[in-house]
Protein backbone atom coordinates (compact mmCIF):
# COMPACT_ATOMS: atom_id res chain seq x y z
CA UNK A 1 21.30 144.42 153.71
CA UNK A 2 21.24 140.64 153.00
CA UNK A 3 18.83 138.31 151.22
CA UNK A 4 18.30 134.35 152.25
CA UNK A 5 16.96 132.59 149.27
CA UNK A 6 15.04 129.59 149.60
CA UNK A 7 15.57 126.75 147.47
CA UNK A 8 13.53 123.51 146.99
CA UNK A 9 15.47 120.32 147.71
CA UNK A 10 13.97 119.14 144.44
CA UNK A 11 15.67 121.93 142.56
CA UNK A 12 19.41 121.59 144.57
CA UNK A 13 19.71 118.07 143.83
CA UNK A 14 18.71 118.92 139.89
CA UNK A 15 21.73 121.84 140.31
CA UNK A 16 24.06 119.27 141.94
CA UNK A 17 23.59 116.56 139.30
CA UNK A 18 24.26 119.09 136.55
CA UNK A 19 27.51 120.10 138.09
CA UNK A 20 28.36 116.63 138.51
CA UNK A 21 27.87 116.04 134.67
CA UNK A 22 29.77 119.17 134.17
CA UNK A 23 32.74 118.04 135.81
CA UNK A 24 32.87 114.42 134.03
CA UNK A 25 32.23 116.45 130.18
CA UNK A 26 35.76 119.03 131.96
CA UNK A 27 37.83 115.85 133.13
CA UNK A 28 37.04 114.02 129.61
CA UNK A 29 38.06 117.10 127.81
CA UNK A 30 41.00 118.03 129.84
CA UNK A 31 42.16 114.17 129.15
CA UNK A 32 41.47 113.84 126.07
CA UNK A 33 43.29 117.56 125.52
CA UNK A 34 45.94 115.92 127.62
CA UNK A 35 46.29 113.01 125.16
CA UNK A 36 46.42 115.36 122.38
CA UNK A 37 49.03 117.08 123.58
CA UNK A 38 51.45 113.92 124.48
CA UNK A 39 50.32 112.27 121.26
CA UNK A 40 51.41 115.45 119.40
CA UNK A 41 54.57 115.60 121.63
CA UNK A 42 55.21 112.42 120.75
CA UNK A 43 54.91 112.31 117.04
CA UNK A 44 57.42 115.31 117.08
CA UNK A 45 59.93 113.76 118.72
CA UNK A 46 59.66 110.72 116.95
CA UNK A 47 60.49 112.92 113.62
CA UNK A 48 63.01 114.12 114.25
CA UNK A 49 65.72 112.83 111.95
CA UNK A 50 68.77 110.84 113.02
CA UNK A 51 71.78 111.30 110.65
CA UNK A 52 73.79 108.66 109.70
CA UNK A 53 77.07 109.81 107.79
CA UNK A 54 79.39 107.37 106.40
CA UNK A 55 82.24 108.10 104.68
CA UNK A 56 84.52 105.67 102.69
CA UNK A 57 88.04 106.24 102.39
CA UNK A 58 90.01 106.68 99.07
CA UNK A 59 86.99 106.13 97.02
CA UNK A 60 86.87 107.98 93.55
CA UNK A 61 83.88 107.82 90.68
CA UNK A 62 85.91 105.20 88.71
CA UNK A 63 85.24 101.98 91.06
CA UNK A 64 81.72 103.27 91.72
CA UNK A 65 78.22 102.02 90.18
CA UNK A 66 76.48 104.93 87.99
CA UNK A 67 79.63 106.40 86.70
CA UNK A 68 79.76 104.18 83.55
CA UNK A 69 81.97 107.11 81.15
CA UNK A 70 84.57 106.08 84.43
CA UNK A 71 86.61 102.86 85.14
CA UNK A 72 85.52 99.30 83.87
CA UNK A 73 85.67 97.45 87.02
CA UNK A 74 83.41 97.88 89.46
CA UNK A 75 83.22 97.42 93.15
CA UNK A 76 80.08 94.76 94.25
CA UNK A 77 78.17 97.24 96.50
CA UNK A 78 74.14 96.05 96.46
CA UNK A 79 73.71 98.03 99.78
CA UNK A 80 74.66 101.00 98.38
CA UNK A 81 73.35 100.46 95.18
CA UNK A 82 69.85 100.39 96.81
CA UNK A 83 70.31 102.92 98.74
CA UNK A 84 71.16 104.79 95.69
CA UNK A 85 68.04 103.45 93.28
CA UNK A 86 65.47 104.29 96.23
CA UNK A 87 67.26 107.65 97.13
CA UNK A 88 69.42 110.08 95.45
CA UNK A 89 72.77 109.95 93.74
CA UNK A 90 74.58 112.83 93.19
CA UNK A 91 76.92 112.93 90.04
CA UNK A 92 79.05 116.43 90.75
CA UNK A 93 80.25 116.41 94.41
CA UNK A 94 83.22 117.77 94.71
CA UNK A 95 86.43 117.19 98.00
CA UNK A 96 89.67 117.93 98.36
CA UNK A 97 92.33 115.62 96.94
CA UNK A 98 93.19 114.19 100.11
CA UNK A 99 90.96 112.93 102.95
CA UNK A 100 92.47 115.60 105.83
CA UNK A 101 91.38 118.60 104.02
CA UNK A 102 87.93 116.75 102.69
CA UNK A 103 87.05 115.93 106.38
CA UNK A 104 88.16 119.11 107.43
CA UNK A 105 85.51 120.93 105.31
CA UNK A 106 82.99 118.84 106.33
CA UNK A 107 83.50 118.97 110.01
CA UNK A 108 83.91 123.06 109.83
CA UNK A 109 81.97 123.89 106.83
CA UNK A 110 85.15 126.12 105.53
CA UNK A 111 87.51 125.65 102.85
CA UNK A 112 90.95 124.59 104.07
CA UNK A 113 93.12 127.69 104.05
CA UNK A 114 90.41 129.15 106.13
CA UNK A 115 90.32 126.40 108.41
CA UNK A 116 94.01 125.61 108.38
CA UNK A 117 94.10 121.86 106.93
CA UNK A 118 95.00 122.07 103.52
CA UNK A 119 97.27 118.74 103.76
CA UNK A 120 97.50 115.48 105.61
CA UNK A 121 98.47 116.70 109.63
CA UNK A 122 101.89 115.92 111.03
CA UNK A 123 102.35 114.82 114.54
CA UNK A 124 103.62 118.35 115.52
CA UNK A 125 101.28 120.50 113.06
CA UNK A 126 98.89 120.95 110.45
CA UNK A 127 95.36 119.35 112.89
CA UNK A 128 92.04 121.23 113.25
CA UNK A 129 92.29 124.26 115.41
CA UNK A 130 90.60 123.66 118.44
CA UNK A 131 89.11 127.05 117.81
CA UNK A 132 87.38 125.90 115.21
CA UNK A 133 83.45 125.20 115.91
CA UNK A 134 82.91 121.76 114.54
CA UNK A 135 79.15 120.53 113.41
CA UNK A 136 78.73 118.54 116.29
CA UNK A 137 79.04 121.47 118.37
CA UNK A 138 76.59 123.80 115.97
CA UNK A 139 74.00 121.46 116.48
CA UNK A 140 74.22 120.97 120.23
CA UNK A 141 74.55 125.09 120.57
CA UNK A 142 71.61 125.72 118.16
CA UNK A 143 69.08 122.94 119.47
CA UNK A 144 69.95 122.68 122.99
CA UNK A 145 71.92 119.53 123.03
CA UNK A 146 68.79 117.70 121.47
CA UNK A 147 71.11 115.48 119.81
CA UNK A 148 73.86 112.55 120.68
CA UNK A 149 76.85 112.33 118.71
CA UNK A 150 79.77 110.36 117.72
CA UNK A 151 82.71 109.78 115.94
CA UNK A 152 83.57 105.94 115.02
CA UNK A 153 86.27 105.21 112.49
CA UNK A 154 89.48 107.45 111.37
CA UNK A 155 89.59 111.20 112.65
CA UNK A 156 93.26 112.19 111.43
CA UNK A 157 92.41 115.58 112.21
CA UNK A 158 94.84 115.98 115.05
CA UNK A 159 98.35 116.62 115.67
CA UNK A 160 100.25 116.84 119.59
CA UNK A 161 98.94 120.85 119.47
CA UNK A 162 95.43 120.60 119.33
CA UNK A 163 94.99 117.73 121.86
CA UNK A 164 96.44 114.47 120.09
CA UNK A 165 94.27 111.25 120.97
CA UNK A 166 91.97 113.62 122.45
CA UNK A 167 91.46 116.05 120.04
CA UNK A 168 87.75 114.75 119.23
CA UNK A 169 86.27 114.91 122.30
CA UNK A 170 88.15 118.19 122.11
CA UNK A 171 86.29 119.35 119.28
CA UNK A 172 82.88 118.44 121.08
CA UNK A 173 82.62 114.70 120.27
CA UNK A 174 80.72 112.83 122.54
CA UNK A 175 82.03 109.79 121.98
CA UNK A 176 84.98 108.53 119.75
CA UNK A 177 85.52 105.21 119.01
CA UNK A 178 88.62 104.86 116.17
CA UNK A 179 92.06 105.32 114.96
CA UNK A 180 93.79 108.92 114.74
CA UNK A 181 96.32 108.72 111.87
CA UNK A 182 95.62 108.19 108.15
CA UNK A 183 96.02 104.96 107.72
CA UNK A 184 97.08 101.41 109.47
CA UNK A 185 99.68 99.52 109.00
CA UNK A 186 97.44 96.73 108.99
CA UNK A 187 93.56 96.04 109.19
CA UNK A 188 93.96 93.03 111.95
CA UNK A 189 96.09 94.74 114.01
CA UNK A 190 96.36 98.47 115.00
CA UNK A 191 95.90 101.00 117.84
CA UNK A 192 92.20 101.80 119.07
CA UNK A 193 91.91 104.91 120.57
CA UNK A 194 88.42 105.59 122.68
CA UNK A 195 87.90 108.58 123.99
CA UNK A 196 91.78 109.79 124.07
CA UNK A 197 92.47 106.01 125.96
CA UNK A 198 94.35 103.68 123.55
CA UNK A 199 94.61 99.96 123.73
CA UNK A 200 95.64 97.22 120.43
CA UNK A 201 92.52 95.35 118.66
CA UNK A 202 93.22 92.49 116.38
CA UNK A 203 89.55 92.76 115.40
CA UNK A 204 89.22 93.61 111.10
CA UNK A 205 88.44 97.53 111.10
CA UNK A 206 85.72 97.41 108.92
CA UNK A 207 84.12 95.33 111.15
CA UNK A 208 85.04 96.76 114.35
CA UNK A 209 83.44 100.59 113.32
CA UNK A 210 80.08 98.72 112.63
CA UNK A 211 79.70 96.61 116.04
CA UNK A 212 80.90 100.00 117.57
CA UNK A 213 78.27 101.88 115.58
CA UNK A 214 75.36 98.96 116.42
CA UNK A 215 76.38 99.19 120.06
CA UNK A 216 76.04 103.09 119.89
CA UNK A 217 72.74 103.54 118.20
CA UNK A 218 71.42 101.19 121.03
CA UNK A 219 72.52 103.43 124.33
CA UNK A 220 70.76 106.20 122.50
CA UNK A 221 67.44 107.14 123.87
CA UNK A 222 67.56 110.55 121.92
CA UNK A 223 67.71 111.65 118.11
CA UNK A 224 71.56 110.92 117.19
CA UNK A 225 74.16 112.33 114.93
CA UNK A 226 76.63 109.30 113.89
CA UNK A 227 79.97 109.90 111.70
CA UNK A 228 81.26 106.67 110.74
CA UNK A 229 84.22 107.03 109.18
CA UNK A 230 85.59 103.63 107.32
CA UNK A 231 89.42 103.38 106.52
CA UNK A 232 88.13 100.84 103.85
CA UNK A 233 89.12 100.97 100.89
CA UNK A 234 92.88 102.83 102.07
CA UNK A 235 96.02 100.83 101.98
CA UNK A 236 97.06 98.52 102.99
CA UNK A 237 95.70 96.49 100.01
CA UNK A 238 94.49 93.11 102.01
CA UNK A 239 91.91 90.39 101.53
CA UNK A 240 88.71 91.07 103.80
CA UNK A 241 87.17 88.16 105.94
CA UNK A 242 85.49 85.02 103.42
CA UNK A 243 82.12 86.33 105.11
CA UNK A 244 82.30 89.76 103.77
CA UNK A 245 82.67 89.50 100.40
CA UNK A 246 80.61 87.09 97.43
CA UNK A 247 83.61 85.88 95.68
CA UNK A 248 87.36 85.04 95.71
CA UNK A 249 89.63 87.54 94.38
CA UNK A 250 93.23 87.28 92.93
CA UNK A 251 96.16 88.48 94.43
CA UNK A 252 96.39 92.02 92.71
CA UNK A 253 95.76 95.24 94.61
CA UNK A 254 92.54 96.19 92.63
CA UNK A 255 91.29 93.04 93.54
CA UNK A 256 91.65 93.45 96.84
CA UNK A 257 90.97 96.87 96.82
CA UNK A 258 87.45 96.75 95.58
CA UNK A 259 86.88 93.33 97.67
CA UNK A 260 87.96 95.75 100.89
CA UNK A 261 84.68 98.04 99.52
CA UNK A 262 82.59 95.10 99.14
CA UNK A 263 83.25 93.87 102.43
CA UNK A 264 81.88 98.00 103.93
CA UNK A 265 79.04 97.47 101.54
CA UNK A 266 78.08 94.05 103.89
CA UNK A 267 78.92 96.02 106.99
CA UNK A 268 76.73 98.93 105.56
CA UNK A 269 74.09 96.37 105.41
CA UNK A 270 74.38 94.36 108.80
CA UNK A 271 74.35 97.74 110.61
CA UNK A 272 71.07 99.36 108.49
CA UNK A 273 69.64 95.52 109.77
CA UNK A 274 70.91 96.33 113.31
CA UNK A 275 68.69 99.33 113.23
CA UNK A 276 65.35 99.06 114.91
CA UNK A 277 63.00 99.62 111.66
CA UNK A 278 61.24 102.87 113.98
CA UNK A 279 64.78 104.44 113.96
CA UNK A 280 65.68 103.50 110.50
CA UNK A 281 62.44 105.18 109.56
CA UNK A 282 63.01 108.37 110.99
CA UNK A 283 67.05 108.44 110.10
CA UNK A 284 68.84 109.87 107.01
CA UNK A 285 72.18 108.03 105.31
CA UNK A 286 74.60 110.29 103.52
CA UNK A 287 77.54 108.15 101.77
CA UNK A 288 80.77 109.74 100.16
CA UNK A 289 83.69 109.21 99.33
CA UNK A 290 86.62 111.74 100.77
CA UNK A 291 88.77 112.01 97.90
CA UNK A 292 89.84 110.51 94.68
CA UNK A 293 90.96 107.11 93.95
CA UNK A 294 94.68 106.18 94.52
CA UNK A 295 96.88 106.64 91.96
CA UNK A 296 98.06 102.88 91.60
CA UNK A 297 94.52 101.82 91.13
CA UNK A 298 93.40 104.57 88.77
CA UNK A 299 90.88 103.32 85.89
CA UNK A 300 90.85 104.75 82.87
CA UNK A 301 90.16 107.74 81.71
CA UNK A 302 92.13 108.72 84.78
CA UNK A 303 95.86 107.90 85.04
CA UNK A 304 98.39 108.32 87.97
CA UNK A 305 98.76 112.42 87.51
CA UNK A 306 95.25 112.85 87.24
CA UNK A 307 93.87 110.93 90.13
CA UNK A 308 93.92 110.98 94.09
CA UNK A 309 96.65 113.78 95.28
CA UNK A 310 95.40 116.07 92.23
CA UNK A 311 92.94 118.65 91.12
CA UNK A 312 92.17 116.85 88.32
CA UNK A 313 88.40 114.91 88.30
CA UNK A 314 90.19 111.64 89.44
CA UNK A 315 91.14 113.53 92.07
CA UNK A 316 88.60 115.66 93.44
CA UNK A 317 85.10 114.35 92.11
CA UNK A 318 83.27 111.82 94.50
CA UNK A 319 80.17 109.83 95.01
CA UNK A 320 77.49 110.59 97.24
CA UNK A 321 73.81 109.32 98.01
CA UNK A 322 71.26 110.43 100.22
CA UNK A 323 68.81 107.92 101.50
CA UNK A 324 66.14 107.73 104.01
CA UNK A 325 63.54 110.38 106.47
CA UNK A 326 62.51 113.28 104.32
CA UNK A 327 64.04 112.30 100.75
CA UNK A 328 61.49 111.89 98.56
CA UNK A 329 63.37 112.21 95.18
CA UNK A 330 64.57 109.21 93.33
CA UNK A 331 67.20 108.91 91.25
CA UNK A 332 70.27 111.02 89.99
CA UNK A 333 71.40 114.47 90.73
CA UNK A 334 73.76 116.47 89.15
CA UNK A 335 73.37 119.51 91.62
CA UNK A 336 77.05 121.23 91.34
CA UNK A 337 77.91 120.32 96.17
CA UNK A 338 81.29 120.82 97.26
CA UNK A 339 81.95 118.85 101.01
CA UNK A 340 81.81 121.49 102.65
CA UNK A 341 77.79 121.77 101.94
CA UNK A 342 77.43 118.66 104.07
CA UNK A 343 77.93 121.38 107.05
CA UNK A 344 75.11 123.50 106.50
CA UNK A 345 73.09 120.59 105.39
CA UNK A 346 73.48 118.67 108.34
CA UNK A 347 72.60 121.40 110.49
CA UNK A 348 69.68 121.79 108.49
CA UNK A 349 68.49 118.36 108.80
CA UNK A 350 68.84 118.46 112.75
CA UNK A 351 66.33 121.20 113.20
CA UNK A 352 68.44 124.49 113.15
CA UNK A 353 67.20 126.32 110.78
CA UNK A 354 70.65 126.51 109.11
CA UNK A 355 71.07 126.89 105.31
CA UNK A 356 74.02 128.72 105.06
CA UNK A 357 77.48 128.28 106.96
CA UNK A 358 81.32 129.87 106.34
CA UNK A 359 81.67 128.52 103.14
CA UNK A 360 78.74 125.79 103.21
CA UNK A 361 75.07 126.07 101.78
CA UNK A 362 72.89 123.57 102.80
CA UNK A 363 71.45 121.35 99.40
CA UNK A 364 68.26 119.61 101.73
CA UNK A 365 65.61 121.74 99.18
CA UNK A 366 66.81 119.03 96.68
CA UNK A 367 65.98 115.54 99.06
CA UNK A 368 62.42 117.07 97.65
CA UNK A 369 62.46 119.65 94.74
CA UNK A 370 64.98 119.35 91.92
CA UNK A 371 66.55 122.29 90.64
CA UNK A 372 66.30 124.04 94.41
CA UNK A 373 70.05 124.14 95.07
CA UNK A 374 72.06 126.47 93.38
CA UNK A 375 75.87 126.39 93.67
CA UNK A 376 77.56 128.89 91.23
CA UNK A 377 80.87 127.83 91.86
CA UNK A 378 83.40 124.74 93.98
CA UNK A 379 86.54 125.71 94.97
CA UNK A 380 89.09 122.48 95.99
CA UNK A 381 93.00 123.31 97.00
CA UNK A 382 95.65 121.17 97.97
CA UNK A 383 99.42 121.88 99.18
CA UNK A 384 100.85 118.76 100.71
CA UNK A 385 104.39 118.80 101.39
CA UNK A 386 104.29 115.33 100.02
CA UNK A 387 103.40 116.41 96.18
CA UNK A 388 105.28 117.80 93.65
CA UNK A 389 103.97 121.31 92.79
CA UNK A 390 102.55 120.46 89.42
CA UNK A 391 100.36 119.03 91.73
CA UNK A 392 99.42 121.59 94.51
CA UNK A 393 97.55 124.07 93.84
CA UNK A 394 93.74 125.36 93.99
CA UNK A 395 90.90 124.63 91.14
CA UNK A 396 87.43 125.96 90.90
CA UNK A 397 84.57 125.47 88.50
CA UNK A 398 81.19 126.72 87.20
CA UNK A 399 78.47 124.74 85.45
CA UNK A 400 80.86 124.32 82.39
CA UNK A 401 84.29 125.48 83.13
CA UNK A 402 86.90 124.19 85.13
CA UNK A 403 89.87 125.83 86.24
CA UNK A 404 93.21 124.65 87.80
CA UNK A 405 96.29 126.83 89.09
CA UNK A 406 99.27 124.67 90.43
CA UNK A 407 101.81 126.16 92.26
CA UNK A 408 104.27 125.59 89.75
CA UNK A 409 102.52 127.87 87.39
CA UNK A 410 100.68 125.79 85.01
CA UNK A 411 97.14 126.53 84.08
CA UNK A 412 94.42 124.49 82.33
CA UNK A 413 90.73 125.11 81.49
CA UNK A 414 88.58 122.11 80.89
CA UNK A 415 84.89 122.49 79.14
CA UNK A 416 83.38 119.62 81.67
CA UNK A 417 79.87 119.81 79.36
CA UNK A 418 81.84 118.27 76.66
CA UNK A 419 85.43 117.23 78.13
CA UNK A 420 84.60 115.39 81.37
CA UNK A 421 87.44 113.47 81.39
CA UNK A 422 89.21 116.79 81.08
CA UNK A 423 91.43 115.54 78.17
CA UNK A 424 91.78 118.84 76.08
CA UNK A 425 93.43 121.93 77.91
CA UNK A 426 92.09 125.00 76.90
CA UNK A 427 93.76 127.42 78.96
CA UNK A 428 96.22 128.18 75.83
CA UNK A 429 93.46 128.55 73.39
CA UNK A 430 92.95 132.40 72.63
CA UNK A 431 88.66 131.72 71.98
CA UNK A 432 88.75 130.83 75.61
CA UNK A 433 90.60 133.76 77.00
CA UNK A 434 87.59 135.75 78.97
CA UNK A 435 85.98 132.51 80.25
CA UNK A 436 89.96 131.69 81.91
CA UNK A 437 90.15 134.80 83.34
CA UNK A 438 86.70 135.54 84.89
CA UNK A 439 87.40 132.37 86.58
CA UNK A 440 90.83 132.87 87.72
CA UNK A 441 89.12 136.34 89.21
CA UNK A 442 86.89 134.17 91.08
CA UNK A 443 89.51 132.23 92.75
CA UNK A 444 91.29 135.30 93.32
CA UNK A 445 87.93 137.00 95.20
CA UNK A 446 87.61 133.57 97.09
CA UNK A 447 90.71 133.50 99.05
CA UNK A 448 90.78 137.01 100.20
């Protein structure tokens, strides 16, 4: 059975205009839901961090600003010195002795004898195993390839088994820009190798790695990951371009050496200034340095034996700060990091979720909340066919204690709360007996 209902034409046209306001009041709140959306979208892209690491070679706590018990003279560095009073500095970071193992850690988040560098590669042996996932490669597995990377600077990393000139892009590198060995025979003139393809540059190195960098950061169109690695302040000891640096300097190599970390402080600068202030905004700087300062240029209280190459504070203790997107904390930190931290942090930073890695714990709790990081122990080794073996050996330390073990045999326990320079050994002392060997357990437990 079917009904025909009669309506009024007075009454359709008042059902038609409703519907017609209907559909406006759904279009304006489907667009407006739309907008939401894309606006939301778009803020959360826009926060996600970039990272900028930047690493400075050969570059201890004794030519560094806000280690005043350490060395008198002082490298001029008011880029990082901002960066510093506006961010955080942290006081008790602790490498390797030499920059292959320190770089190592970082790039795998393990200690060396688990990763396999424990001294400065050969061209035959001693490189990163290509087995070995690097962070660039975390990050790209554990946020779908959300971010761009690259390498620009010194790798020495490889060796002719794990891929020679190659052996970044190797390792999952997007793009490497740089020089392969450990150092240059001189900063005007050397071998660039990008991406495995070498050619000679007479441009000054310091210089080069920050137009590279600028140049980078400007192809990007999504959140990046940039490892700039400076070979300033290695040998050779030479005098950076006028432009670079505020005043003349004599013709000594400590001179020249901390003019050579002036002149990375201006490059530091011109890049930051290269930046577009929306990236800059949303990026976060991590400086170090990768191992202790040489032992020719060694400042007081350090001295030749207890400097770069050793396990000794001179050796092994660097700067770092952490500037920029999420670090609201000012001022010093004395959190107990070892390099390999920088792993896990990093990760963390780019979105993964990460806070522990291997051997790495991520310390990005403390860019807001002191006190939210808590390393028990650092653990630093070094066996380098080039030191004696009162030199090689492995150290680790607590909050107080320090411990060494060279592979000669010789011991020594340092009190850093009262001995920072590490000036009286107490490994002989009887009192201290327990305190040695519950730490020298510790090393045992971490290499097994």
């Amino acid at each position: 059975m079917s009904y025909t209902i009669s309506v009024p034409n007075m009454l359709l046209k008042k059902i038609d205009f409703t519907f017609y306001i209907l559909s406006i009041f759904l279009i304006i709140s489907s667009c407006k839901k739309s907008e939401t959306i894309e606006s939301s979208k778009s803020t959360s892209e826009n926060t996600t961090p970039n990272i900028l690491l930047i690493i400075g070679d050969d570059i201890g706590i004794d030519p560094f600003n806000g280690f005043t018990n350490f060395g008198i003279q002082k490298a001029k560095t008011p880029t990082l010195d901002r960066l510093a009073n506006e961010g955080l500095l942290f006081t008790q970071v602790y490498s390797n002795p030499l920059c292959s193992p320190t770089r190592a850690t970082i790039l795998s988040g393990q200690y060396g004898f688990r990763s396999g560098v424990v001294r400065l590669p050969s061209q035959t042996a001693g490189g990163i195993k290509l087995t070995t996932t690097s962070i660039q490669q975390y990050i790209e597995q554990k946020t779908s390839n959300k971010y761009a990377d690259a390498v620009v600077g010194k790798w020495h990393l490889s060796d002719n088994s794990n891929g020679g000139s190659s052996n970044p892009n190797k390792m999952g590198i997007d793009y490497f820009a740089g020089f392969m060995g450990g150092e240059m025979a001189d900063y005007y003139k050397w071998q660039k190798v990008t991406n495995g393809q070498t050619a000679s540059s007479t441009n000054y190195t310091t210089t080069d790695f920050t137009n590279e960098s600028i140049n980078w950061i400007k192809q990007q169109t999504k959140p990046w990951f940039l490892w700039l690695a400076h070979n300033a302040a290695h040998i050779p000891y030479q005098d950076p371009a006028k432009n670079l640096i505020s005043s003349p300097i004599d013709n000594t190599n400590l001179s020249k050496y901390l003019a050579s970390i002036e002149a990375m402080d201006t490059e530091i600068n011109r890049l930051l200034q290269n930046i577009p202030k929306a990236q800059l905004d949303t990026t976060v700087i991590i400086f170090l340095g990768d191992n202790g300062t040489p032992e020719i240029l060694a400042q007081s209280p350090f001295t030749k034996d207890t400097s770069k190459g050793s396990l000794f504070e001179g050796g092994v203790r660097v700067p770092m700060i952490v500037y920029g997107k999420g670090v609201s904390r000012k001022g010093i930190d004395a959190s107990l990091i070892n390099t390999t931290d920088l792993f896990a942090t990093i990760a963390d930073i780019a979105g993964t979720n990460t806070t522990s890695y291997q051997d790495s714990k991520s310390f990005k709790a403390l860019f807001t909340t002191a006190n939210s990081f808590i390393r028990d122990i650092t653990y630093e080794e070094i066996d380098h066919t080039m030191n004696p073996d009162t030199k090689n050996g492995t150290a680790i330390r607590d909050k107080q204690y320090k411990y060494i073990k060279t592979k000669s045999g010789a011991e020594y326990l340092f009190d850093l709360t009262k001995d920072e320079s590490e000036q009286k050994n107490l490994a002989q002392d009887s009192q201290f007996k327990t305190i040695e060997d519950n730490l020298a357990l510790k090393l045992s437990a971490i290499q097994k």
